[in-house]
Protein backbone atom coordinates (compact mmCIF):
# COMPACT_ATOMS: atom_id res chain seq x y z
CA UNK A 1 0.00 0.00 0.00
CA UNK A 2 1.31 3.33 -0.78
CA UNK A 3 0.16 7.04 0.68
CA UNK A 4 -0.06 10.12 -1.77
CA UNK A 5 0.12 13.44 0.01
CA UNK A 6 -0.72 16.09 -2.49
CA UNK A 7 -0.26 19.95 -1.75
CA UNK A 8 -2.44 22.23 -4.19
CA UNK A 9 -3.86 25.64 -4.51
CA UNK A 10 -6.99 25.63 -2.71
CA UNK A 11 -9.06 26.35 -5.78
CA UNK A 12 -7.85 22.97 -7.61
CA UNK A 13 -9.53 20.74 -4.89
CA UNK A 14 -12.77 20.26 -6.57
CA UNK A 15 -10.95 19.59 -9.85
CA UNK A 16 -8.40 17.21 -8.16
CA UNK A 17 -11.18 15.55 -6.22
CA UNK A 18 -13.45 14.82 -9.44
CA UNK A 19 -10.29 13.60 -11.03
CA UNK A 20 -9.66 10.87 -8.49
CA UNK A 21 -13.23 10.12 -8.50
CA UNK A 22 -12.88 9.71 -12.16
CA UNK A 23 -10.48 6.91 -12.15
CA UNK A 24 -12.82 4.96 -9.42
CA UNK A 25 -10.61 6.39 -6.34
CA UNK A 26 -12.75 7.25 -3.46
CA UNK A 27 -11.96 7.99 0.68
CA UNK A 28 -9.53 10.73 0.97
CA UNK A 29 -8.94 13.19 3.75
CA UNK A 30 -8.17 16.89 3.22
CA UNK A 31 -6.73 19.33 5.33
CA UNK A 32 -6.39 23.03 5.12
CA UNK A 33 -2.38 24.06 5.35
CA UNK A 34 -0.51 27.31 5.03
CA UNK A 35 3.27 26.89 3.75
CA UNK A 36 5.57 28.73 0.60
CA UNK A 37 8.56 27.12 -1.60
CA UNK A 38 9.45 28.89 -4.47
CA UNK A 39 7.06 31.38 -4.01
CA UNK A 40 8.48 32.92 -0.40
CA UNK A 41 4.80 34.64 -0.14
CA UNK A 42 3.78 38.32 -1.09
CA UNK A 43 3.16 41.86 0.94
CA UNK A 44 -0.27 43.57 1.30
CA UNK A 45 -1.44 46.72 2.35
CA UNK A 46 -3.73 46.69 5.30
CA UNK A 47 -5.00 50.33 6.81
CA UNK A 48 -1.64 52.04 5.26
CA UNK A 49 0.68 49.37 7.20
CA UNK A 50 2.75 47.36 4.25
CA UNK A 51 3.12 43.50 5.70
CA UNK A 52 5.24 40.24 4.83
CA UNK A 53 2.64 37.75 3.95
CA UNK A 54 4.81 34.64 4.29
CA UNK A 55 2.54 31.84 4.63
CA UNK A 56 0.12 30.91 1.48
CA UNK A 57 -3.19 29.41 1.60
CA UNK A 58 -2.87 25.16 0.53
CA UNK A 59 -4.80 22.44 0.78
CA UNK A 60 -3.08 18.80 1.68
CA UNK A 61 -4.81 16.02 0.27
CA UNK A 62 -4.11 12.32 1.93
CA UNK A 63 -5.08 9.19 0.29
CA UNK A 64 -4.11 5.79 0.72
CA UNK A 65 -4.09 3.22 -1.84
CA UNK A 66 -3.29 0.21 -3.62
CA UNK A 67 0.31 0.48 -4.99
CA UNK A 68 -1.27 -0.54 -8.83
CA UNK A 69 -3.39 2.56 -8.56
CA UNK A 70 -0.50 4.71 -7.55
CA UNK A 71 0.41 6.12 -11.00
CA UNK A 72 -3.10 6.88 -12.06
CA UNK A 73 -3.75 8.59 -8.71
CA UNK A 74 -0.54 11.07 -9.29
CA UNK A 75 -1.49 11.63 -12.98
CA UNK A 76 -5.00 12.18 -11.96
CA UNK A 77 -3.79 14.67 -9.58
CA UNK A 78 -1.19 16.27 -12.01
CA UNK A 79 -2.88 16.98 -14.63
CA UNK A 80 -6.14 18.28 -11.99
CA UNK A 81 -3.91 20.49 -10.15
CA UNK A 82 -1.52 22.20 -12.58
CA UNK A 83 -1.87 25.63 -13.44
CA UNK A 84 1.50 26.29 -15.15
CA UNK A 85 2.64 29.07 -12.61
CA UNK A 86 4.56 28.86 -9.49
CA UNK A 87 2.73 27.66 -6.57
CA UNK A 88 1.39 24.61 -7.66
CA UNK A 89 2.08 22.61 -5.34
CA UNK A 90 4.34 19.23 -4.80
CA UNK A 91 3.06 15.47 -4.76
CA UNK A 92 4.94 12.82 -2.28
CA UNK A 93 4.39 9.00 -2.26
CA UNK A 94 5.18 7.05 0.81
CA UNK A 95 5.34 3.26 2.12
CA UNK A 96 2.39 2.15 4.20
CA UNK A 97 2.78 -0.67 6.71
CA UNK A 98 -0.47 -1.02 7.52
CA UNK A 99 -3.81 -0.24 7.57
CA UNK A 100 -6.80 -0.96 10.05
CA UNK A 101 -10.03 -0.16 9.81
CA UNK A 102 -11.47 0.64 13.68
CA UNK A 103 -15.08 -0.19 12.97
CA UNK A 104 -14.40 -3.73 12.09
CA UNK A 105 -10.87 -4.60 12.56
CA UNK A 106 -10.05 -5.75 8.77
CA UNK A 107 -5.95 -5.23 7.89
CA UNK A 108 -4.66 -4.05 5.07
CA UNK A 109 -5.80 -3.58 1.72
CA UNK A 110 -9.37 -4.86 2.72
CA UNK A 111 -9.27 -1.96 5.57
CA UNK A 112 -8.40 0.46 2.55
């Protein structure tokens, strides 16, 4: 089993999350984040005062998976999420041990 954490431009979820849905992918957790790379934030103007801005608005998308539906699940995502312009957002693929699902107590893929 393999983990995809995705971080996109808030405004991509919905496109990202029909695109997963799209290749039969369903059960994934979101999470609203704050965080810069490249991008090293922006200033704004607020009642005459000039501020640093140094944390951007993200969105962190988990999902765990079968490890044949990995490279679907990271071109779905891709291809969702790009924009072409800085700030897209990275995608990172991890080992799973295991999985257990509390309600019943299957392991594994079957918890998945």
């Amino acid at each position: 089993m393999k983990k995809i954490e995705a971080i996109i431009k808030p405004f991509k979820l919905d496109e990202v999350k029909e695109a997963l849905q799209d290749i039969g992918l369903q059960g994934i957790t979101v999470i609203e984040a704050k965080g810069f790379g490249r991008q090293k934030g922006h200033t704004e103007l607020y009642r005459g005062a000039e501020y640093v801005v140094d944390f951007l608005p993200k969105v962190k998308i988990e999902i765990v998976l079968n490890d044949d539906q990995v490279e679907r699940a990271v071109e779905a995502i891709r291809n969702a999420a790009q924009t072409g312009r800085i700030g897209d957002g990275k995608i990172f693929v991890s080992t799973i041990e295991e999985a257990i699902r509390i309600r019943t107590g299957e392991t594994g893929a079957d918890a998945v």
